[in-house]
Protein backbone atom coordinates (compact mmCIF):
# COMPACT_ATOMS: atom_id res chain seq x y z
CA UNK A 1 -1.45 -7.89 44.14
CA UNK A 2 -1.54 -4.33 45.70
CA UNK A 3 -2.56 -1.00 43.97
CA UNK A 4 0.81 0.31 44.24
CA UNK A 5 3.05 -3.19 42.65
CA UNK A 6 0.46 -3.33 39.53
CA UNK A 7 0.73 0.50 38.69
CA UNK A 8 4.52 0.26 39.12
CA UNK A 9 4.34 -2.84 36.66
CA UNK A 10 2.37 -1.77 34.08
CA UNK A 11 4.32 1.57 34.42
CA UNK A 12 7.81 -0.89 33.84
CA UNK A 13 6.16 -2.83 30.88
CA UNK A 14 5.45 0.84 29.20
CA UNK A 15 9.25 2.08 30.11
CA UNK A 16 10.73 -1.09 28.45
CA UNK A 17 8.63 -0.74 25.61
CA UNK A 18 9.07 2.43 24.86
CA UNK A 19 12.70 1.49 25.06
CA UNK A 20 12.68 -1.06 22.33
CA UNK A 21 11.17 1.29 19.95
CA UNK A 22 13.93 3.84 20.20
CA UNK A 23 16.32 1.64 20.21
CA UNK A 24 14.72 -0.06 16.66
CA UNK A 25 13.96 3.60 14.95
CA UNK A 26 17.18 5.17 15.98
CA UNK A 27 19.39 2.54 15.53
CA UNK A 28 23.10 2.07 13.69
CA UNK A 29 22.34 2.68 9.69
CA UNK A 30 22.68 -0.48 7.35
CA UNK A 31 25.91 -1.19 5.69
CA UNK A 32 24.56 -3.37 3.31
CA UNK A 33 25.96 -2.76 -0.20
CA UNK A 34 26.44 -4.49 -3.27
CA UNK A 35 24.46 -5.14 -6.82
CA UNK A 36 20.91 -4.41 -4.74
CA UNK A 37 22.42 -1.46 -3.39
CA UNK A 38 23.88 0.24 -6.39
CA UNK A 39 20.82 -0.59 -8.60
CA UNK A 40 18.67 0.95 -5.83
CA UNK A 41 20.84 3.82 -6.07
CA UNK A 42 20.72 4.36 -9.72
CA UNK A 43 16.97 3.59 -9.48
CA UNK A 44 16.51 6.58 -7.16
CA UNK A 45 19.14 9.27 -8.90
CA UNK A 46 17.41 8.50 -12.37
CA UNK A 47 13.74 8.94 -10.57
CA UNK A 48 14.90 11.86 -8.99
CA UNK A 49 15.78 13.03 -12.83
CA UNK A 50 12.14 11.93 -14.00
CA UNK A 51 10.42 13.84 -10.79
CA UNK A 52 11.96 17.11 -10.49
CA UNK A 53 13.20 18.99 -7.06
CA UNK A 54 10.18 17.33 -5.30
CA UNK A 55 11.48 14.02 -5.55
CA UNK A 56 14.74 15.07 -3.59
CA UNK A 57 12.83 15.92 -0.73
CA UNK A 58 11.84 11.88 0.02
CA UNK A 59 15.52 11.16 0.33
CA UNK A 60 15.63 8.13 3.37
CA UNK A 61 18.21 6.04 4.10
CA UNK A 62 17.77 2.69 5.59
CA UNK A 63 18.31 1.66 9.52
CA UNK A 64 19.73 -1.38 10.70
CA UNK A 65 16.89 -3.76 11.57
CA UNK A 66 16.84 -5.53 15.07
CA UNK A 67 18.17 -8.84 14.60
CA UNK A 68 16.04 -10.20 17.64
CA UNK A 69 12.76 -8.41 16.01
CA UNK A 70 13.64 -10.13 12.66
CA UNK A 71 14.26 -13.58 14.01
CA UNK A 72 11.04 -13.62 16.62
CA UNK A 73 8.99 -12.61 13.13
CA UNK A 74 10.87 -15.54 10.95
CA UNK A 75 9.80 -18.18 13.32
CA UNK A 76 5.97 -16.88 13.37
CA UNK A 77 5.60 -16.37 9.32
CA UNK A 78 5.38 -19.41 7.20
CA UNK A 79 8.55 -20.44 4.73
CA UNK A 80 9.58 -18.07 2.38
CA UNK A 81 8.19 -15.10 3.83
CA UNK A 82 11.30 -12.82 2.80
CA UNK A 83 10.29 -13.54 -0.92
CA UNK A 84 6.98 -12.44 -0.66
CA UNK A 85 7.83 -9.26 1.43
CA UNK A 86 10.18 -8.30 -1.19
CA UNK A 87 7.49 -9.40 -4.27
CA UNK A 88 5.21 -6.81 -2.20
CA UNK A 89 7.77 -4.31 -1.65
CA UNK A 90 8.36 -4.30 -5.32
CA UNK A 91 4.81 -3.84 -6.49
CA UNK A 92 4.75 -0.62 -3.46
CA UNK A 93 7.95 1.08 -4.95
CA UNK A 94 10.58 -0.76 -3.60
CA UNK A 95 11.65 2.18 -1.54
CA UNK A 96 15.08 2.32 -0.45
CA UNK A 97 14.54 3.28 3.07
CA UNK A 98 12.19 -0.35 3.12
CA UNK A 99 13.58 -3.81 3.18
CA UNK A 100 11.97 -7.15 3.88
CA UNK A 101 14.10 -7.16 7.02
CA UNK A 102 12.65 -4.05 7.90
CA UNK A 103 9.27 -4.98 7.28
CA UNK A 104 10.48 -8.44 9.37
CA UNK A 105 11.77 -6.29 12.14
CA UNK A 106 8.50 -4.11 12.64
CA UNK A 107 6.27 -7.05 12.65
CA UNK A 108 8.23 -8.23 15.26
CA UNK A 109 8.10 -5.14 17.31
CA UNK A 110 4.61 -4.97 16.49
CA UNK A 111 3.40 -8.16 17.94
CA UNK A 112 5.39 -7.34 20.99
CA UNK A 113 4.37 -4.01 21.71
CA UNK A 114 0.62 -4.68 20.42
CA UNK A 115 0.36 -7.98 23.04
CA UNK A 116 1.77 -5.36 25.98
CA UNK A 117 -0.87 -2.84 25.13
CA UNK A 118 -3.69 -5.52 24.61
CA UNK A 119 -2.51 -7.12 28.25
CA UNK A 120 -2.59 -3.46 29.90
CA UNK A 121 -6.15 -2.93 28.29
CA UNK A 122 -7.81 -6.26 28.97
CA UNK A 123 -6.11 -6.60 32.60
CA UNK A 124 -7.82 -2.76 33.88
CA UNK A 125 -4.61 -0.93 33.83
CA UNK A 126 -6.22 1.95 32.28
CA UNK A 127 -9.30 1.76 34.16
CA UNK A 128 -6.97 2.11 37.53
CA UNK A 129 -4.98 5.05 36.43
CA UNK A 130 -8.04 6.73 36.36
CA UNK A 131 -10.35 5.63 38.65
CA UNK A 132 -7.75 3.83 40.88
CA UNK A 133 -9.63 0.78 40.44
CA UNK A 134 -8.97 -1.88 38.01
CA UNK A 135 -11.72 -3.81 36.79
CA UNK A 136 -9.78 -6.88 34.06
CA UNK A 137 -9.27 -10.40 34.65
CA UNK A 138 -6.55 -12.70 33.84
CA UNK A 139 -8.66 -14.47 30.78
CA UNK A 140 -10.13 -11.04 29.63
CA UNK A 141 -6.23 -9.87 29.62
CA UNK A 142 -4.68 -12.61 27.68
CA UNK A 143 -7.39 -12.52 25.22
CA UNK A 144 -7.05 -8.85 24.89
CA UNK A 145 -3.40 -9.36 24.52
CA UNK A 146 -3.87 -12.10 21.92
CA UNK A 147 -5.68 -9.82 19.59
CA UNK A 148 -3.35 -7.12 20.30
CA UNK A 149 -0.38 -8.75 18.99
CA UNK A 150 -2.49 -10.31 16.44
CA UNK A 151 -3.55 -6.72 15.13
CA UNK A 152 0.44 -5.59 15.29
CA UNK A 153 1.82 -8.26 13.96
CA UNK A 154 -0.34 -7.96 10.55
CA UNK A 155 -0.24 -4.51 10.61
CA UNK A 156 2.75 -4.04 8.08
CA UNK A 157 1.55 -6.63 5.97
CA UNK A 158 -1.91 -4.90 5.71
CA UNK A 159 -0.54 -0.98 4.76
CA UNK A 160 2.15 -2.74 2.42
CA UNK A 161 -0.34 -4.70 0.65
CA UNK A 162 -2.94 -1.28 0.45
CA UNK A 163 0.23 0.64 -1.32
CA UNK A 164 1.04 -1.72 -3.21
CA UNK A 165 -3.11 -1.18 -4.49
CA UNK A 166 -2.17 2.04 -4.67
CA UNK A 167 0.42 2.31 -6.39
CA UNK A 168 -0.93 -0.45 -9.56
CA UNK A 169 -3.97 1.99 -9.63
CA UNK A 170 -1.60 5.37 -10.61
CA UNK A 171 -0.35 3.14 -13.30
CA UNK A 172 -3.50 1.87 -14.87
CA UNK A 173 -4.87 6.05 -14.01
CA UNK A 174 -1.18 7.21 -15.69
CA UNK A 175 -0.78 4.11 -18.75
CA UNK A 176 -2.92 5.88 -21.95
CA UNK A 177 -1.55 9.39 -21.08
CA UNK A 178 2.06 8.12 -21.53
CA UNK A 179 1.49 5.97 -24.57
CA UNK A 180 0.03 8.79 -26.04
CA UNK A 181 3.05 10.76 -25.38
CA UNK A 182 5.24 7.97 -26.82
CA UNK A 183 3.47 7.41 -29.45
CA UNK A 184 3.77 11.37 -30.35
CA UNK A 185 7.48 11.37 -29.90
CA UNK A 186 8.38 8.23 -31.97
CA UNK A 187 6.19 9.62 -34.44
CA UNK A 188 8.08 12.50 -34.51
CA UNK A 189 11.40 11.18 -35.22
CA UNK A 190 12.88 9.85 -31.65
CA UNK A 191 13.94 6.26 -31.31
CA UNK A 192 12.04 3.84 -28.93
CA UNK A 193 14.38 4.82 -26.12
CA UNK A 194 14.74 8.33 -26.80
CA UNK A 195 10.67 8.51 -26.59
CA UNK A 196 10.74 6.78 -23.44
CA UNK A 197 13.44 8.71 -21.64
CA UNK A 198 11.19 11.81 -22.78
CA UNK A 199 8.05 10.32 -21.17
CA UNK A 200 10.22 9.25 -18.13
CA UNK A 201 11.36 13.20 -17.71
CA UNK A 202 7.91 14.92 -18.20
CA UNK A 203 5.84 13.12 -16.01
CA UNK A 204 5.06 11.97 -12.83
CA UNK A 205 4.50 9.09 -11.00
CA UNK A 206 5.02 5.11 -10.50
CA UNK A 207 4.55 4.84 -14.22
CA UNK A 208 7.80 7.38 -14.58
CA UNK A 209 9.72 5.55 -12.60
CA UNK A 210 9.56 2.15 -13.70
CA UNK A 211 9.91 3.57 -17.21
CA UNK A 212 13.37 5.10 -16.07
CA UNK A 213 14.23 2.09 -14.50
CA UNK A 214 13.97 0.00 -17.43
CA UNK A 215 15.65 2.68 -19.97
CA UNK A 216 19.03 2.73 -17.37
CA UNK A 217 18.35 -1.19 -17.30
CA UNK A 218 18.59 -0.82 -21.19
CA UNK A 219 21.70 1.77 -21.10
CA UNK A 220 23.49 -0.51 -18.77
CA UNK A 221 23.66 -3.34 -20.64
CA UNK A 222 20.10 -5.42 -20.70
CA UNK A 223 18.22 -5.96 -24.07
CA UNK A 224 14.76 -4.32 -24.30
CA UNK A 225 12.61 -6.95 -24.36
CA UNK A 226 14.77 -7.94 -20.70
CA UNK A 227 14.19 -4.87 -19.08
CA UNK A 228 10.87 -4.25 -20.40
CA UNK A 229 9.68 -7.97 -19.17
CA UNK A 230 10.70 -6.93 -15.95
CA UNK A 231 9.04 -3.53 -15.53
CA UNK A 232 5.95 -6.09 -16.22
CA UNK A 233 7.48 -8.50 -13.47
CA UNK A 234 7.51 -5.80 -10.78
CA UNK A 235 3.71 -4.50 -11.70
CA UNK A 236 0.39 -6.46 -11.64
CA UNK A 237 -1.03 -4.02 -15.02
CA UNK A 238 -2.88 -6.19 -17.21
CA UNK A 239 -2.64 -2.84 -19.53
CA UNK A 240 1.34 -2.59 -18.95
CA UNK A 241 1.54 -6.45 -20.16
CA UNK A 242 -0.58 -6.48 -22.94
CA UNK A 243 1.97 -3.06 -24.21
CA UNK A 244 5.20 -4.78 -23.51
CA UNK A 245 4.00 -8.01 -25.57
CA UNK A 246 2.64 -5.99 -28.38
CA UNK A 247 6.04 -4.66 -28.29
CA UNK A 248 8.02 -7.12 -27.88
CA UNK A 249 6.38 -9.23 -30.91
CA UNK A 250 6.53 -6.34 -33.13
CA UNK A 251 10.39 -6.14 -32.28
CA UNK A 252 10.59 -10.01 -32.95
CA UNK A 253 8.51 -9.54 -36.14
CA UNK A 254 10.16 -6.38 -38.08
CA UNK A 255 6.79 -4.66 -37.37
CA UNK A 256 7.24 -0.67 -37.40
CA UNK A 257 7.03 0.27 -33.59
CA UNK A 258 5.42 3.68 -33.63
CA UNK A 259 2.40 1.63 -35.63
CA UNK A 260 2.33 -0.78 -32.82
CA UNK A 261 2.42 2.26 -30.30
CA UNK A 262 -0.37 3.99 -32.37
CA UNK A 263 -2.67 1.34 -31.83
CA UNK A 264 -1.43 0.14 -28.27
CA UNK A 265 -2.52 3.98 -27.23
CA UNK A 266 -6.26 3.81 -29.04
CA UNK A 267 -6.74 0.71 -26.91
CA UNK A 268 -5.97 2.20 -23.79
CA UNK A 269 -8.15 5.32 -24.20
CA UNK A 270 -11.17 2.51 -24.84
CA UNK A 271 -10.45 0.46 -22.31
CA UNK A 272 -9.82 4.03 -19.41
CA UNK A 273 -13.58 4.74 -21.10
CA UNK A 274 -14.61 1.33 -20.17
CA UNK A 275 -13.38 1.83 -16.35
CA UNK A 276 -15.33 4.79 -16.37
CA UNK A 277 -18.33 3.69 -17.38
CA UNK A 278 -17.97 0.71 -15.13
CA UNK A 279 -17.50 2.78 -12.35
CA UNK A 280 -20.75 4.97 -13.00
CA UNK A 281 -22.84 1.42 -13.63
CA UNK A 282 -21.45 0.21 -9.74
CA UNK A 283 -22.52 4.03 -8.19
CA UNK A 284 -26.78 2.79 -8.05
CA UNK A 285 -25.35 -0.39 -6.33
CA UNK A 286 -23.62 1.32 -4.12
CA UNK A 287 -25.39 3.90 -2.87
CA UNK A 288 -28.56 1.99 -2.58
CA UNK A 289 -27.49 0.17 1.03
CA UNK A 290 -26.92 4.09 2.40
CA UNK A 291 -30.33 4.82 1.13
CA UNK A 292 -32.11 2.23 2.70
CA UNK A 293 -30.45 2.02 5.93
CA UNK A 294 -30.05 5.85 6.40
CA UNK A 295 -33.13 7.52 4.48
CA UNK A 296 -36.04 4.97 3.67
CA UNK A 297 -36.59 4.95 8.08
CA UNK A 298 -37.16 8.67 8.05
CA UNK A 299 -39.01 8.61 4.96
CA UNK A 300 -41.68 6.29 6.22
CA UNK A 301 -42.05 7.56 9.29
CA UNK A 302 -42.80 10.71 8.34
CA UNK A 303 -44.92 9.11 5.92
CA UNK A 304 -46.73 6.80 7.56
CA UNK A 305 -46.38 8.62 11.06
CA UNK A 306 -49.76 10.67 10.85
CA UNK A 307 -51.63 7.92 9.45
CA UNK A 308 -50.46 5.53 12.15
CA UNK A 309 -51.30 8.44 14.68
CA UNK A 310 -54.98 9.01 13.35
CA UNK A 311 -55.59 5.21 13.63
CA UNK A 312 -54.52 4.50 16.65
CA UNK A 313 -56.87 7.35 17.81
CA UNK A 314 -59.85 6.09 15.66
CA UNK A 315 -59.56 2.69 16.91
CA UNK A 316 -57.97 3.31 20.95
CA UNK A 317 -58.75 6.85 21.25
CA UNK A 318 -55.04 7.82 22.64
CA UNK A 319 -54.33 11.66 21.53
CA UNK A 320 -57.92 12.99 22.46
């Protein structure tokens, strides 16, 4: 194959590429609707509530996934891949501009677009464009290309499992501060789901929103113990589960709630104290593998450097 016919290949397979990821990002939106989409909707207006202004800035709305994208990433995932996407999605936010067709359709597009790039890389395509000659083999290539659309095709998998991290860590970080809170306001006077629509408007975060997802679960028609069993179902808190089955026995029991709540809140602070400390016990562990591989090397050569210089001209009689 000539100079000239491979550059104007590889220069096609980037065109047509490039191609299918407009057409994906900028495609028709979804006009899917129904009970997902209104409870997604009143999810977002009561979060926006909780948040403040700043929360009406992350408004997205949802683009039609490729179909073809979607289908080429069914076949290649194992059975009942939809359900996990959508467990995972759930544990990351369950933002409204994300779907598990979504997440299909980019895995899709990111196995084809990540065995192109591997194919151009492995096969010298790179190497000619700037030196004008290539230097890649067919095996090297398809190797190359393998891993390529390995790496794309588990690339939405990997950053929606690390939010999904993310995102239980701001609870367990968020939990004690908002019990406390709770605990203050039923104290006060407020009723369970006054308390918690007053923790759900003055602060922040994950933990805010699932809270005002389960009070307009509550206001819509669900019992508590329903819609507080499922702000458990859509987190992975052992904290968060512990509270809602404190609280839903004492409910079940005729035990006084803001007792419950009182204690529920001491145990969190004790258990946030624990993490700490935890965390300060790992630090010598940690930090001992940078010390040996980055300082103990200097350290004994300047240590042992003049010693091992003064021998070897004792014994050899090199530096005289």
């Amino acid at each position: 194959m000539s100079g000239s016919l491979l550059l104007l290949t590889g220069a096609g397979a980037i065109g047509v590429g490039i191609l299918l990821l407009t057409v994906s990002l900028f495609s028709s939106r979804s006009q899917q609707r129904g009970v997902s989409g209104a409870v997604a909707s009143i999810e977002r207006n009561y979060a926006r509530q909780a948040q403040g202004p700043v929360a009406r800035l992350d408004e997205g709305r949802t683009t039609q996934a490729p179909a073809w994208a979607r289908r080429l990433a069914v076949r290649l995932s194992p059975a009942g891949v939809a359900a996990s996407l959508q467990r995972r999605l759930d544990l990351a936010g369950n933002s409204p501009s994300w779907t598990a067709d979504r997440i299909l359709a980019l895995k899709g597009i990111g196995l084809l677009a990540g065995t192109l790039f591997g194919a151009l890389v492995g096969g010298g395509f790179f190497s000619f464009l700037l030196s004008g000659t290539g230097n890649g083999s067919a095996s090297q290539a398809i190797v190359v290309a393998a891993v390529g659309g390995g790496c794309g095709f588990f690339l939405p998998d990997v950053l929606l499992y690390n939010a999904g991290i993310k995102r239980q860590a701001l609870i367990v970080s968020a939990l004690p501060d908002a019990l406390d809170m709770l605990t203050v306001c039923v104290e006060a006077g407020l009723g369970f789901d006054g308390a918690l629509a007053q923790v759900a408007r003055n602060t922040g975060g994950p933990l805010a929103e699932e809270f005002a997802r389960a009070l307009q679960e509550m206001q819509i028609g669900r019992s508590r113990t329903q819609s507080l069993r499922g702000m458990v179902d859509r987190t992975t808190v052992p904290e968060l589960r512990s509270f809602v089955s404190a609280l839903v026995q004492a409910s079940e029991l005729g035990i006084p709630v803001g007792r419950v709540l009182r204690e529920q809140a001491g145990e969190m602070r004790i258990r946030r104290r624990q993490r700490a400390e935890e965390k300060a016990q790992k630090v010598p562990v940690k930090i001992m593998f940078p010390l040996i591989i980055c300082l103990f090397p200097a350290l004994l050569v300047i240590v042992l450097g003049p010693g091992v210089v003064s021998i070897a001209h004792a014994l050899f009689g090199y530096g005289g």
